[in-house]
PDB file of N, CA and C in Angstrom:
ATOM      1  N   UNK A   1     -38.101  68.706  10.272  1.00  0.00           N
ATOM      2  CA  UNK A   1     -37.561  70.042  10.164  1.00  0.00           C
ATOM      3  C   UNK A   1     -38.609  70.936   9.519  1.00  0.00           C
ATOM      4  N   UNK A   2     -39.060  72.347   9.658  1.00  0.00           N
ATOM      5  CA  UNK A   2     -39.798  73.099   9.480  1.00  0.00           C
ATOM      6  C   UNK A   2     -39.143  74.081   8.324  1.00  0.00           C
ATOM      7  N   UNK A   3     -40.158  74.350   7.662  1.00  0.00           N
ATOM      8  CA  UNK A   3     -39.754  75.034   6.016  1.00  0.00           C
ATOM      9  C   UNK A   3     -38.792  76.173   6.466  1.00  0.00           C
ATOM     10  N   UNK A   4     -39.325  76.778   7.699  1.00  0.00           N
ATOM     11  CA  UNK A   4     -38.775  78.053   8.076  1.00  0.00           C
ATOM     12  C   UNK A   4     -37.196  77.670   8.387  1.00  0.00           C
ATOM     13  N   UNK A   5     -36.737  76.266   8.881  1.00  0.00           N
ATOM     14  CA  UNK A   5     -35.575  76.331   9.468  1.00  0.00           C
ATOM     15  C   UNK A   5     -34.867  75.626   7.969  1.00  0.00           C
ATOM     16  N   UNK A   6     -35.878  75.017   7.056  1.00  0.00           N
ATOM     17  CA  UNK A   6     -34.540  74.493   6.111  1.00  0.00           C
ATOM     18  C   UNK A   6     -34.261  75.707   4.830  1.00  0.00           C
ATOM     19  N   UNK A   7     -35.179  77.174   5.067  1.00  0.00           N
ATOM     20  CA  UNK A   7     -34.721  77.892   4.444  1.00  0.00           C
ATOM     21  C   UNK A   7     -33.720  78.730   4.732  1.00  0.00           C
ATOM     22  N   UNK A   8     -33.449  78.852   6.076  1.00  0.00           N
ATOM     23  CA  UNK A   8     -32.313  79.363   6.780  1.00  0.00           C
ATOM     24  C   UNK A   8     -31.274  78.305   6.777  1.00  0.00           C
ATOM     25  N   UNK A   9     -31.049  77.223   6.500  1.00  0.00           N
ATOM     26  CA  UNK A   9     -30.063  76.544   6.462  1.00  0.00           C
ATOM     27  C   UNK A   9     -29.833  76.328   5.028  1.00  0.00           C
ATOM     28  N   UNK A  10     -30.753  76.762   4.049  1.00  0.00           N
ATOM     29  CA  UNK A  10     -30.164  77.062   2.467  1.00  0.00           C
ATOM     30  C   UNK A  10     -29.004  78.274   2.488  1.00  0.00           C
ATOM     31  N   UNK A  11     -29.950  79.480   2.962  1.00  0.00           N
ATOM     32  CA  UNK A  11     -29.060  80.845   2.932  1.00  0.00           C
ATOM     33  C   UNK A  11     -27.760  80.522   3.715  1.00  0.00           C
ATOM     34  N   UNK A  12     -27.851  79.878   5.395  1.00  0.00           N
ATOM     35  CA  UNK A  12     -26.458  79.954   5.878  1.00  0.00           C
ATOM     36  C   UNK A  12     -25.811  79.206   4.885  1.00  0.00           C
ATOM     37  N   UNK A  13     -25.860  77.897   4.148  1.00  0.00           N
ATOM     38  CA  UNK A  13     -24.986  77.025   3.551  1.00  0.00           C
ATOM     39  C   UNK A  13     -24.671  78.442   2.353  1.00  0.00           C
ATOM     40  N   UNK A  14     -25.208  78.869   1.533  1.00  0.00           N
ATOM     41  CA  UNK A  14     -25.323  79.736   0.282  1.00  0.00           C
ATOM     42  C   UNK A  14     -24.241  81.226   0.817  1.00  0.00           C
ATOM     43  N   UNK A  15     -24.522  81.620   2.364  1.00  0.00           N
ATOM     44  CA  UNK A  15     -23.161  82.603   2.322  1.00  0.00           C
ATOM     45  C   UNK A  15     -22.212  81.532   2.837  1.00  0.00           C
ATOM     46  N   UNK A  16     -21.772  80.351   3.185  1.00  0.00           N
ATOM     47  CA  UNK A  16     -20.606  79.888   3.547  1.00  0.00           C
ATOM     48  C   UNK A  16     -19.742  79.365   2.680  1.00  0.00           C
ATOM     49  N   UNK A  17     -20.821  79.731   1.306  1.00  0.00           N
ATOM     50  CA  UNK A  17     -19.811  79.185   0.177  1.00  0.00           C
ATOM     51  C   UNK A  17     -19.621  80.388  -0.625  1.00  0.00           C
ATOM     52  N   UNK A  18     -19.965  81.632  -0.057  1.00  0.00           N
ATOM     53  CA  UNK A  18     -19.989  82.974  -0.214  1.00  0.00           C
ATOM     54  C   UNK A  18     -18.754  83.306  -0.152  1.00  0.00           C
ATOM     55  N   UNK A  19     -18.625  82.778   1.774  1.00  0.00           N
ATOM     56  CA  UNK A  19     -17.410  83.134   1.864  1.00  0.00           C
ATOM     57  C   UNK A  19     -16.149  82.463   1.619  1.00  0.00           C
ATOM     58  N   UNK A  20     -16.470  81.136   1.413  1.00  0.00           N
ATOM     59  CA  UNK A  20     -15.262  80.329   1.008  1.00  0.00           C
ATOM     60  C   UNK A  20     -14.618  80.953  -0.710  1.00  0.00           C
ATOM     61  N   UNK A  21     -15.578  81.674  -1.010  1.00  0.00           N
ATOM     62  CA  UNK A  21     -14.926  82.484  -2.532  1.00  0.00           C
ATOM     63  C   UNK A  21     -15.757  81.630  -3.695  1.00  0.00           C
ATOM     64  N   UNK A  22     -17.016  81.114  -3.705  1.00  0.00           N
ATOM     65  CA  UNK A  22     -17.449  80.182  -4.447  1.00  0.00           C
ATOM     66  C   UNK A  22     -18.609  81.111  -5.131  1.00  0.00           C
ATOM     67  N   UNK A  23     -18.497  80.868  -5.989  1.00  0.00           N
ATOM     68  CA  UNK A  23     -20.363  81.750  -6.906  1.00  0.00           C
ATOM     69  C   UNK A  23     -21.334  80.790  -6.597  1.00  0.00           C
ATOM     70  N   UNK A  24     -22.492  82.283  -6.451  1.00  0.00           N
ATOM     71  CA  UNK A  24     -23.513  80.973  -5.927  1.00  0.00           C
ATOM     72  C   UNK A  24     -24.874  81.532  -6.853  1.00  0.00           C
ATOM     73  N   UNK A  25     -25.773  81.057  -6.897  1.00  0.00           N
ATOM     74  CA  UNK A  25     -27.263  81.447  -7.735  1.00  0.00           C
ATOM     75  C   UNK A  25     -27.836  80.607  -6.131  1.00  0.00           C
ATOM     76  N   UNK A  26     -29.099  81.280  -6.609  1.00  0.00           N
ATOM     77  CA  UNK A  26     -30.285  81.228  -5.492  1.00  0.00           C
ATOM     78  C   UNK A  26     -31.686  81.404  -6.197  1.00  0.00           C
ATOM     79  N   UNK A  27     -32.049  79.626  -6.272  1.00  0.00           N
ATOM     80  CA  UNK A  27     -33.524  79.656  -6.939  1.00  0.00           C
ATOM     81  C   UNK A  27     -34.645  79.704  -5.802  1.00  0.00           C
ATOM     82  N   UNK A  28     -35.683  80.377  -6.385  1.00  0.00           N
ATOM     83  CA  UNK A  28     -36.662  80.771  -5.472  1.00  0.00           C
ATOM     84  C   UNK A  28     -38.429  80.308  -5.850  1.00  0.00           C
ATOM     85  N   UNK A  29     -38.742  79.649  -5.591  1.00  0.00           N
ATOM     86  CA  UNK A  29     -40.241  79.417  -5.829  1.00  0.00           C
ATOM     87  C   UNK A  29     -41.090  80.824  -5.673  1.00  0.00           C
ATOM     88  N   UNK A  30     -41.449  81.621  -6.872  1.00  0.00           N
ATOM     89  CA  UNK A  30     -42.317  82.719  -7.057  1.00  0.00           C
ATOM     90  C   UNK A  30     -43.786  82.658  -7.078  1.00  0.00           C
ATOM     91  N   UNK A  31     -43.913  81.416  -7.230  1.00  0.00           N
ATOM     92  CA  UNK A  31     -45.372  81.269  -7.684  1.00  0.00           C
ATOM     93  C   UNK A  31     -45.751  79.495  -8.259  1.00  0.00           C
ATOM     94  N   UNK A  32     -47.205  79.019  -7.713  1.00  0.00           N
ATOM     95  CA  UNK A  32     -47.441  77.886  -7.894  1.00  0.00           C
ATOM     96  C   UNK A  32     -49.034  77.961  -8.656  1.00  0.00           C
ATOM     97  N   UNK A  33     -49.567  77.186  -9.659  1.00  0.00           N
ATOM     98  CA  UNK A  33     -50.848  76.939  -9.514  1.00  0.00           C
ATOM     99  C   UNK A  33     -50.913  75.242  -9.510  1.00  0.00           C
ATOM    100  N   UNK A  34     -51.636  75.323  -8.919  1.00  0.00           N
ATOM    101  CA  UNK A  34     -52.219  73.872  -8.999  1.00  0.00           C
ATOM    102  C   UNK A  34     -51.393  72.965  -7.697  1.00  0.00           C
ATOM    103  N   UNK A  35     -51.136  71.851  -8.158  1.00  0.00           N
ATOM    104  CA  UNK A  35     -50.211  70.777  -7.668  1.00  0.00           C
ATOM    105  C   UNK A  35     -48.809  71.097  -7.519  1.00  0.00           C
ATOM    106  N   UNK A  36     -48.194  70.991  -6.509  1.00  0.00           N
ATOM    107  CA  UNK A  36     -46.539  71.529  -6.178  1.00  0.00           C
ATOM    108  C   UNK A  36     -46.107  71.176  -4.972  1.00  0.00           C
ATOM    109  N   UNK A  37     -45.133  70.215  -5.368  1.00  0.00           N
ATOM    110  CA  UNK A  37     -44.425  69.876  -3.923  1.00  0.00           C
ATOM    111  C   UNK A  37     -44.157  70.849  -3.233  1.00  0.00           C
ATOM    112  N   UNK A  38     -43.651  71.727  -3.405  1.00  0.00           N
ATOM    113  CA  UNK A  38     -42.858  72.971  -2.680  1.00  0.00           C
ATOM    114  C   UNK A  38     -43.190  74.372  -2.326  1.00  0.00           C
ATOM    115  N   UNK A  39     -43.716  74.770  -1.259  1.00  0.00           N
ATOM    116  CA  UNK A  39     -44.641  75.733  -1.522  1.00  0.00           C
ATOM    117  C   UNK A  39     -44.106  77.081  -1.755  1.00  0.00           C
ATOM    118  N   UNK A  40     -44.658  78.275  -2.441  1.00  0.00           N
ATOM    119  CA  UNK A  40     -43.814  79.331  -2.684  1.00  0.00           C
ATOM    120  C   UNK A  40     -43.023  79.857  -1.793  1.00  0.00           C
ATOM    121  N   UNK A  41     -41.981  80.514  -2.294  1.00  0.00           N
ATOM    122  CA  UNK A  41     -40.775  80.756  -0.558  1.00  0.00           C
ATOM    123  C   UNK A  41     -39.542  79.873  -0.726  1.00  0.00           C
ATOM    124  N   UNK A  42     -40.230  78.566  -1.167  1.00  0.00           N
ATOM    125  CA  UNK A  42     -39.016  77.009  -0.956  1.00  0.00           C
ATOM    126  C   UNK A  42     -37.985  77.652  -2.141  1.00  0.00           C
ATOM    127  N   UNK A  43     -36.585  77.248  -1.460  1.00  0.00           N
ATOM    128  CA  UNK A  43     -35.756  77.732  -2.140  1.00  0.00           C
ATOM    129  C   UNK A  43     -34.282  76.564  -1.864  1.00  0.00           C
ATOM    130  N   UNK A  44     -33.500  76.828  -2.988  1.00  0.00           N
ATOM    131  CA  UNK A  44     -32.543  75.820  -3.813  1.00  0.00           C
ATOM    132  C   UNK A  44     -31.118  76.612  -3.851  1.00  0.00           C
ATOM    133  N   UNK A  45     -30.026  76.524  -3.061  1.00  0.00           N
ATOM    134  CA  UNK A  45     -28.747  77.057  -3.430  1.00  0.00           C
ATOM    135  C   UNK A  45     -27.564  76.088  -4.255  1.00  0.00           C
ATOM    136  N   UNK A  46     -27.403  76.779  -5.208  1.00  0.00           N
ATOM    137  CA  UNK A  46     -26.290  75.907  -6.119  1.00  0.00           C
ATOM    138  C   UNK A  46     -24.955  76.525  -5.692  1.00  0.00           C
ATOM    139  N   UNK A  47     -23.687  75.803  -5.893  1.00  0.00           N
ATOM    140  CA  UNK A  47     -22.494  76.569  -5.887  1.00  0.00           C
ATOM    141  C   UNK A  47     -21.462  76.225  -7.543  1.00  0.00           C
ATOM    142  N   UNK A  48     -20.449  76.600  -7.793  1.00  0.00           N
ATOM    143  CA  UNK A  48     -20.162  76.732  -8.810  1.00  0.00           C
ATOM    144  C   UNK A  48     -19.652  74.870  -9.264  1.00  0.00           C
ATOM    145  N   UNK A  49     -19.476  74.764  -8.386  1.00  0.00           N
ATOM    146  CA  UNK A  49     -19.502  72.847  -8.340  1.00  0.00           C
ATOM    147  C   UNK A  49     -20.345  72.016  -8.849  1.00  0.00           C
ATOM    148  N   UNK A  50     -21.238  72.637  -8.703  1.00  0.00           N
ATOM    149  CA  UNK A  50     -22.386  71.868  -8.971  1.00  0.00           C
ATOM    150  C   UNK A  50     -23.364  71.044  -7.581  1.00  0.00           C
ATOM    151  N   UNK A  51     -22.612  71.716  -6.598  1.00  0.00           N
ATOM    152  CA  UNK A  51     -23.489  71.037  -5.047  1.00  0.00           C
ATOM    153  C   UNK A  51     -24.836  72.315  -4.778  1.00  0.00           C
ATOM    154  N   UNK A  52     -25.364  71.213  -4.319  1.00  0.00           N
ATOM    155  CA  UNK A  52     -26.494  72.466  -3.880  1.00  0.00           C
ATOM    156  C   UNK A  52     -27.642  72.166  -2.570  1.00  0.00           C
ATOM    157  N   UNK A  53     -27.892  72.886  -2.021  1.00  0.00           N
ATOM    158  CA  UNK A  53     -28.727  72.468  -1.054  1.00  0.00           C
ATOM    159  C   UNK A  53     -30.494  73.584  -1.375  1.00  0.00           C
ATOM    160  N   UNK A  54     -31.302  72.376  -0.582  1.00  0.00           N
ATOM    161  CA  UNK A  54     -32.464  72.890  -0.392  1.00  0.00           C
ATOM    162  C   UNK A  54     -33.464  71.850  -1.408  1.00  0.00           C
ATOM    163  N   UNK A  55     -34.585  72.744  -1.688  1.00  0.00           N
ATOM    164  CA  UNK A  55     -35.484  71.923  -3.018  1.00  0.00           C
ATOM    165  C   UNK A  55     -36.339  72.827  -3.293  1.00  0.00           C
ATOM    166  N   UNK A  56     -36.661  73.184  -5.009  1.00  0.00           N
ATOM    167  CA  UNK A  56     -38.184  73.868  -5.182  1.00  0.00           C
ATOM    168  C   UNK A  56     -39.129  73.063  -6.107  1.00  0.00           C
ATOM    169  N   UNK A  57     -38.909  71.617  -6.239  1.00  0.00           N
ATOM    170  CA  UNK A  57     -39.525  70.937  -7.069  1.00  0.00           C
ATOM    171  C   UNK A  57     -39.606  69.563  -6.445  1.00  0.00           C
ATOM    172  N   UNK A  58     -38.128  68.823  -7.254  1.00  0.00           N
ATOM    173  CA  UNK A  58     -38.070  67.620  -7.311  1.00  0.00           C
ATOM    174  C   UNK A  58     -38.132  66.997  -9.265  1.00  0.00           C
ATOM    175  N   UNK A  59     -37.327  65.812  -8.973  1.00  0.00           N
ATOM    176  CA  UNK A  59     -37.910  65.567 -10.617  1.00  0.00           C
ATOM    177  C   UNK A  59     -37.286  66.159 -11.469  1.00  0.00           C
ATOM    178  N   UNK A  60     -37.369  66.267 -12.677  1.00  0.00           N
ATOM    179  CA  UNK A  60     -36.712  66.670 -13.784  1.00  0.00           C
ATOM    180  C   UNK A  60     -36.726  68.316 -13.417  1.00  0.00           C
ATOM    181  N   UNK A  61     -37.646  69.110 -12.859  1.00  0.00           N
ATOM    182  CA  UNK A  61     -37.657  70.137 -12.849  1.00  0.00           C
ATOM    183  C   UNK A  61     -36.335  70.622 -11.902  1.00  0.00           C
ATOM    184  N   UNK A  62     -36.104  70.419 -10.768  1.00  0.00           N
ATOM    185  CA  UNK A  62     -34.927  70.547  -9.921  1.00  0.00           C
ATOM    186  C   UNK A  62     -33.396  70.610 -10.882  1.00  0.00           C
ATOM    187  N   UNK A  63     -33.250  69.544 -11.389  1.00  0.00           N
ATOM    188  CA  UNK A  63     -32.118  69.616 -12.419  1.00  0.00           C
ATOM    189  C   UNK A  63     -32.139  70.330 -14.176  1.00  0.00           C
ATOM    190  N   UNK A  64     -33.502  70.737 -13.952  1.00  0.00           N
ATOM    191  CA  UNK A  64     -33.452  72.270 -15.048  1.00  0.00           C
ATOM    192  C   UNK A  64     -32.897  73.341 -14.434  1.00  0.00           C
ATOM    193  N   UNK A  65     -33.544  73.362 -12.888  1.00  0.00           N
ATOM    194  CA  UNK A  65     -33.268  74.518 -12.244  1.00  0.00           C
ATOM    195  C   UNK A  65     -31.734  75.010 -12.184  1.00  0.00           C
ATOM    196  N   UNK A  66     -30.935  73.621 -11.871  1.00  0.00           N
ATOM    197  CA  UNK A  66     -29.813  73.592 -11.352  1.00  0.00           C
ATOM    198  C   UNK A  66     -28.847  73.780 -12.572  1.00  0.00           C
ATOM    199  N   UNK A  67     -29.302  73.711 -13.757  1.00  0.00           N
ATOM    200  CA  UNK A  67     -28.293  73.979 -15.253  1.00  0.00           C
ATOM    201  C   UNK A  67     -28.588  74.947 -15.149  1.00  0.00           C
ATOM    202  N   UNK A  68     -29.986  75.582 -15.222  1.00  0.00           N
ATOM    203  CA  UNK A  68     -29.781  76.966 -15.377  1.00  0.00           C
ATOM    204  C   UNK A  68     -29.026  78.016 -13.981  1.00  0.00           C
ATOM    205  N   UNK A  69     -29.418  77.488 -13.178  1.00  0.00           N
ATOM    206  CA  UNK A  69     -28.100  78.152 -11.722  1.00  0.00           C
ATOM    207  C   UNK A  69     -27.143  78.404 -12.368  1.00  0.00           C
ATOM    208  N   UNK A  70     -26.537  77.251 -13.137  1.00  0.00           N
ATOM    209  CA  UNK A  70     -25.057  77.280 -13.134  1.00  0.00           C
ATOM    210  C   UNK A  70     -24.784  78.217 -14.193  1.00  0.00           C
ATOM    211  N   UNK A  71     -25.699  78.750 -15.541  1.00  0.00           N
ATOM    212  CA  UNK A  71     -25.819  79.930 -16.172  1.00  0.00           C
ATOM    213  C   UNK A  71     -25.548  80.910 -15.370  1.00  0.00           C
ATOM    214  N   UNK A  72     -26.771  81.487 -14.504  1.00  0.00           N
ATOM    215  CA  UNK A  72     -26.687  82.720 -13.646  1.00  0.00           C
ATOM    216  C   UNK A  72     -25.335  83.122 -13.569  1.00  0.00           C
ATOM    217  N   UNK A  73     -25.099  81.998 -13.142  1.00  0.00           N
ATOM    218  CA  UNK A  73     -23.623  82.470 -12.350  1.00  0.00           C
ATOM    219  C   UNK A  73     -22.470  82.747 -13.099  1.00  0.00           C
ATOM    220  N   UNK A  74     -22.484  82.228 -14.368  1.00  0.00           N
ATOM    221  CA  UNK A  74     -21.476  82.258 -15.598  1.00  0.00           C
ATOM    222  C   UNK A  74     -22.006  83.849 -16.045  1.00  0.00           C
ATOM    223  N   UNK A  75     -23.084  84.266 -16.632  1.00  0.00           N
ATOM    224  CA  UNK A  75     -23.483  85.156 -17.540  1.00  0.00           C
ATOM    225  C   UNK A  75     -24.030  86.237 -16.198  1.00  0.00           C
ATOM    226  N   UNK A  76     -24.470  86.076 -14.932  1.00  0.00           N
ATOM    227  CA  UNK A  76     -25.099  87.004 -14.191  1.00  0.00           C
ATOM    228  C   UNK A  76     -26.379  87.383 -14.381  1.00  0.00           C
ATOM    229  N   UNK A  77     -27.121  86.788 -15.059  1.00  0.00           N
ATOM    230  CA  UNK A  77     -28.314  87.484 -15.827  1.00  0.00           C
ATOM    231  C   UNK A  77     -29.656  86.636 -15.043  1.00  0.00           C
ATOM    232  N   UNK A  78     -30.280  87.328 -14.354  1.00  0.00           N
ATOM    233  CA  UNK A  78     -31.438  86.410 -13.210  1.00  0.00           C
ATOM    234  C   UNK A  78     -32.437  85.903 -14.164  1.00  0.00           C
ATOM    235  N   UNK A  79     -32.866  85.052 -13.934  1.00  0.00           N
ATOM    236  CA  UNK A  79     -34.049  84.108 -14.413  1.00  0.00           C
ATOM    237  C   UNK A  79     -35.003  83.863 -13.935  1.00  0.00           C
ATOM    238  N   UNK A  80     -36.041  83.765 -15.010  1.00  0.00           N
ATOM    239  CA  UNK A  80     -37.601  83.588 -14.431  1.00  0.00           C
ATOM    240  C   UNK A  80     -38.160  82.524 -15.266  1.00  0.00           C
ATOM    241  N   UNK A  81     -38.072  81.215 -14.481  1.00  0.00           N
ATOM    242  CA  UNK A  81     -38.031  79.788 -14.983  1.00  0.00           C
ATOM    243  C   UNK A  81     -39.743  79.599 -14.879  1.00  0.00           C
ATOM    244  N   UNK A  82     -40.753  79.071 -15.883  1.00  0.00           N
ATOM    245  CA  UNK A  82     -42.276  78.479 -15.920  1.00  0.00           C
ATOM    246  C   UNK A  82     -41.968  76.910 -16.174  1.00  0.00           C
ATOM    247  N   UNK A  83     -42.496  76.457 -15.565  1.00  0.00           N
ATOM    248  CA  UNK A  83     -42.403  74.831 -15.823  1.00  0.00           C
ATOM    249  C   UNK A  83     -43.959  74.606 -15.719  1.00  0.00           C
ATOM    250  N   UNK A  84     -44.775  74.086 -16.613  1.00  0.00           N
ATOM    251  CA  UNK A  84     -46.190  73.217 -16.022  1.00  0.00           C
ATOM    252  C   UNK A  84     -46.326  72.022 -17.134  1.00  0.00           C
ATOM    253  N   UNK A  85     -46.866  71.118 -16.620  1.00  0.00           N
ATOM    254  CA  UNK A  85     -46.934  69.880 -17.303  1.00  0.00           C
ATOM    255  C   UNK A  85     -48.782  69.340 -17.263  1.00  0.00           C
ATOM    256  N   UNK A  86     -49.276  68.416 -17.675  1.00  0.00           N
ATOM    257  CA  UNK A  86     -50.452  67.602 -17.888  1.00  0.00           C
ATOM    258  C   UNK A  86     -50.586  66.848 -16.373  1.00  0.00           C
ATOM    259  N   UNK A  87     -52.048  66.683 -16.507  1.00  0.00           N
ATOM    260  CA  UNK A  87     -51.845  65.491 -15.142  1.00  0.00           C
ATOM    261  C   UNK A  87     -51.469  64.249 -15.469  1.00  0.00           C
ATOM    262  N   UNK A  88     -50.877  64.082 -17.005  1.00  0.00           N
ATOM    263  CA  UNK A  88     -50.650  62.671 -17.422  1.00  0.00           C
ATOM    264  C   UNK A  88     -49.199  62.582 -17.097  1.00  0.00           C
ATOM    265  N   UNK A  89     -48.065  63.624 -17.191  1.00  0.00           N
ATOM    266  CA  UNK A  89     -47.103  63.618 -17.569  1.00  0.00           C
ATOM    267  C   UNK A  89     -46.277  64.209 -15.683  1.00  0.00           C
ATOM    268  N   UNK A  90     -47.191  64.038 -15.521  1.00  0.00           N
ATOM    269  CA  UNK A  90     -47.371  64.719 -13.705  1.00  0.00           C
ATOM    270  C   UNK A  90     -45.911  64.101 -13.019  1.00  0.00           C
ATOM    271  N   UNK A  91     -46.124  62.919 -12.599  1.00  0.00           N
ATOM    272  CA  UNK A  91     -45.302  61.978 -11.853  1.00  0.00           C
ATOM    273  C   UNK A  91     -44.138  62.008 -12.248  1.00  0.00           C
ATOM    274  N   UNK A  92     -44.157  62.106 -13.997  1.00  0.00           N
ATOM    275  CA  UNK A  92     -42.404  62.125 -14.501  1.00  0.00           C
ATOM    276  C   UNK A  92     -41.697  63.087 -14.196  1.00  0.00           C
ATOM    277  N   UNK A  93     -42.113  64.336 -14.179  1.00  0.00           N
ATOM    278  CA  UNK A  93     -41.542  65.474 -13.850  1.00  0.00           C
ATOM    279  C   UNK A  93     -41.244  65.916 -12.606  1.00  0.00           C
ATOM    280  N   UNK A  94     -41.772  65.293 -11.692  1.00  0.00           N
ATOM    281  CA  UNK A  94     -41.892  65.688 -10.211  1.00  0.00           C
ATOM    282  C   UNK A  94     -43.148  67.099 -10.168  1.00  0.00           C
ATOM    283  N   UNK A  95     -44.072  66.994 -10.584  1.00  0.00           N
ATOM    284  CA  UNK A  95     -45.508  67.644  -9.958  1.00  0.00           C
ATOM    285  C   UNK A  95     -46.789  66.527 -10.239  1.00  0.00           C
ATOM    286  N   UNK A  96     -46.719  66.545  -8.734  1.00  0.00           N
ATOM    287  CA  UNK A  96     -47.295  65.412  -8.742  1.00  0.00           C
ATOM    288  C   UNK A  96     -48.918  65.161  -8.957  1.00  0.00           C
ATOM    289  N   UNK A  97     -49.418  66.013  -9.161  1.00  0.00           N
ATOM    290  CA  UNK A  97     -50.655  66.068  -9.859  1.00  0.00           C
ATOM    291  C   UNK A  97     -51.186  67.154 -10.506  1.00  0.00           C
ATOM    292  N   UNK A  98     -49.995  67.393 -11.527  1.00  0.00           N
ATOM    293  CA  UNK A  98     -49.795  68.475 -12.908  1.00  0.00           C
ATOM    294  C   UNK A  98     -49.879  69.765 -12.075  1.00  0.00           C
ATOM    295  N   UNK A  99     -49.993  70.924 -12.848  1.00  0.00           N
ATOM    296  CA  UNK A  99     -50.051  72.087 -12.133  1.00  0.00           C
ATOM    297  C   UNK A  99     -48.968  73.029 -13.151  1.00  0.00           C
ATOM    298  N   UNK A 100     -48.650  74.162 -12.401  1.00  0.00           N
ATOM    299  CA  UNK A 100     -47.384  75.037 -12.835  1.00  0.00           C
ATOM    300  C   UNK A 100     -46.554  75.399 -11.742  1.00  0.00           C
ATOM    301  N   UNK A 101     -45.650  75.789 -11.662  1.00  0.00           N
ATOM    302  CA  UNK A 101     -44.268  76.108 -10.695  1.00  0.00           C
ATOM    303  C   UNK A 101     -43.490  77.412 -11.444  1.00  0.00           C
ATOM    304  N   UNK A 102     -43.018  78.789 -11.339  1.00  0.00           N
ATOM    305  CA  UNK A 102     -42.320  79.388 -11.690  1.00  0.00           C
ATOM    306  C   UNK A 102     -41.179  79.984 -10.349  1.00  0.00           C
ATOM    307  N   UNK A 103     -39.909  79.780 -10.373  1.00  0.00           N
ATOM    308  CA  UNK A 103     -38.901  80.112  -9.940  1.00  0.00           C
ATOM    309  C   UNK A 103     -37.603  81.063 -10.406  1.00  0.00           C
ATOM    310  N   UNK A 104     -37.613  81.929  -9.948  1.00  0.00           N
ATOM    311  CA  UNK A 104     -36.856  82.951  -9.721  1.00  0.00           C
ATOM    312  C   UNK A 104     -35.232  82.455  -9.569  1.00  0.00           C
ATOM    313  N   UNK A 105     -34.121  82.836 -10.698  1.00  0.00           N
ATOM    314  CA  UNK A 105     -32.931  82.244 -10.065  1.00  0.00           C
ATOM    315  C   UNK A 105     -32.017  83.661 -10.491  1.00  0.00           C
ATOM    316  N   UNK A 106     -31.299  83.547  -9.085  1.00  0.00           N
ATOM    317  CA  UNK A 106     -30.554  85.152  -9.365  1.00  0.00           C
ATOM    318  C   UNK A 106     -29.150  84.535  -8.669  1.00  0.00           C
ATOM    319  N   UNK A 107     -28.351  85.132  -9.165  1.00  0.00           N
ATOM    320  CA  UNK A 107     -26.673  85.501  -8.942  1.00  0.00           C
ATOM    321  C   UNK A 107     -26.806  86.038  -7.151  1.00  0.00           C
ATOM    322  N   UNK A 108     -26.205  85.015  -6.850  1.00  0.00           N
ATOM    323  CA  UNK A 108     -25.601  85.984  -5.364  1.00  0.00           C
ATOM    324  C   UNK A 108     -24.297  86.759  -4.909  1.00  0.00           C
ATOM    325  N   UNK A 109     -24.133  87.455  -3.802  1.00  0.00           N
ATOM    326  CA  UNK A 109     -22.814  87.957  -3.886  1.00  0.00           C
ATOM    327  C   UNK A 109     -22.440  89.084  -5.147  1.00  0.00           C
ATOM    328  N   UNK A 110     -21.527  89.816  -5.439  1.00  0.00           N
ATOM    329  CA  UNK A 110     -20.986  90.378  -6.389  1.00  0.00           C
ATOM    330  C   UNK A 110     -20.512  89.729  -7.542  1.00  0.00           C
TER     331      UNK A 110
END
């Protein structure tokens, strides 16, 4: 599957839980240096459940992302998440040969 089609199948899943009446946050890869699974663009929909589709990491970083989603959506207030780690500490985190990752997570819907 091509980045282009699994980011359109984040957004369709992200309004279908739009419309089912569900809050949703929408994390966004803003910016990478170095090493990064996910290239900027890659994007992550949470719903108030705690389900979510897509990926902008992997690794411990993905399930930072996804606590803080579930903020957004409680408080409304968008986020601008920095994560970078060592090349020692690389593998644990999911970047796999150190680097930085910053992602964008905003409230969708009203």
């Amino acid at each position: 599957m091509s980045d282009t089609q699994n980011e359109t199948d984040v957004l369709a899943q992200a309004d279908s839980w739009l419309t089912e009446g569900d809050r949703v946050a929408l994390a966004t890869v803003v910016r990478t240096w170095g090493s990064s699974p996910r290239p900027v663009g890659s994007q992550l929909a949470v719903n108030e459940d705690g389900r979510f589709v897509g990926s902008v990491s992997g690794g411990c970083i993905e399930g930072a992302v996804i606590t803080d989603a579930m903020e957004t959506m409680q408080d409304g207030k968008p986020r601008l998440l920095e994560f970078g780690v060592s090349d020692a500490m690389a593998w644990e985190v999911g970047l796999a040969c150190g680097g930085e990752i910053e992602v964008f997570v905003e409230k969708m819907g009203a």
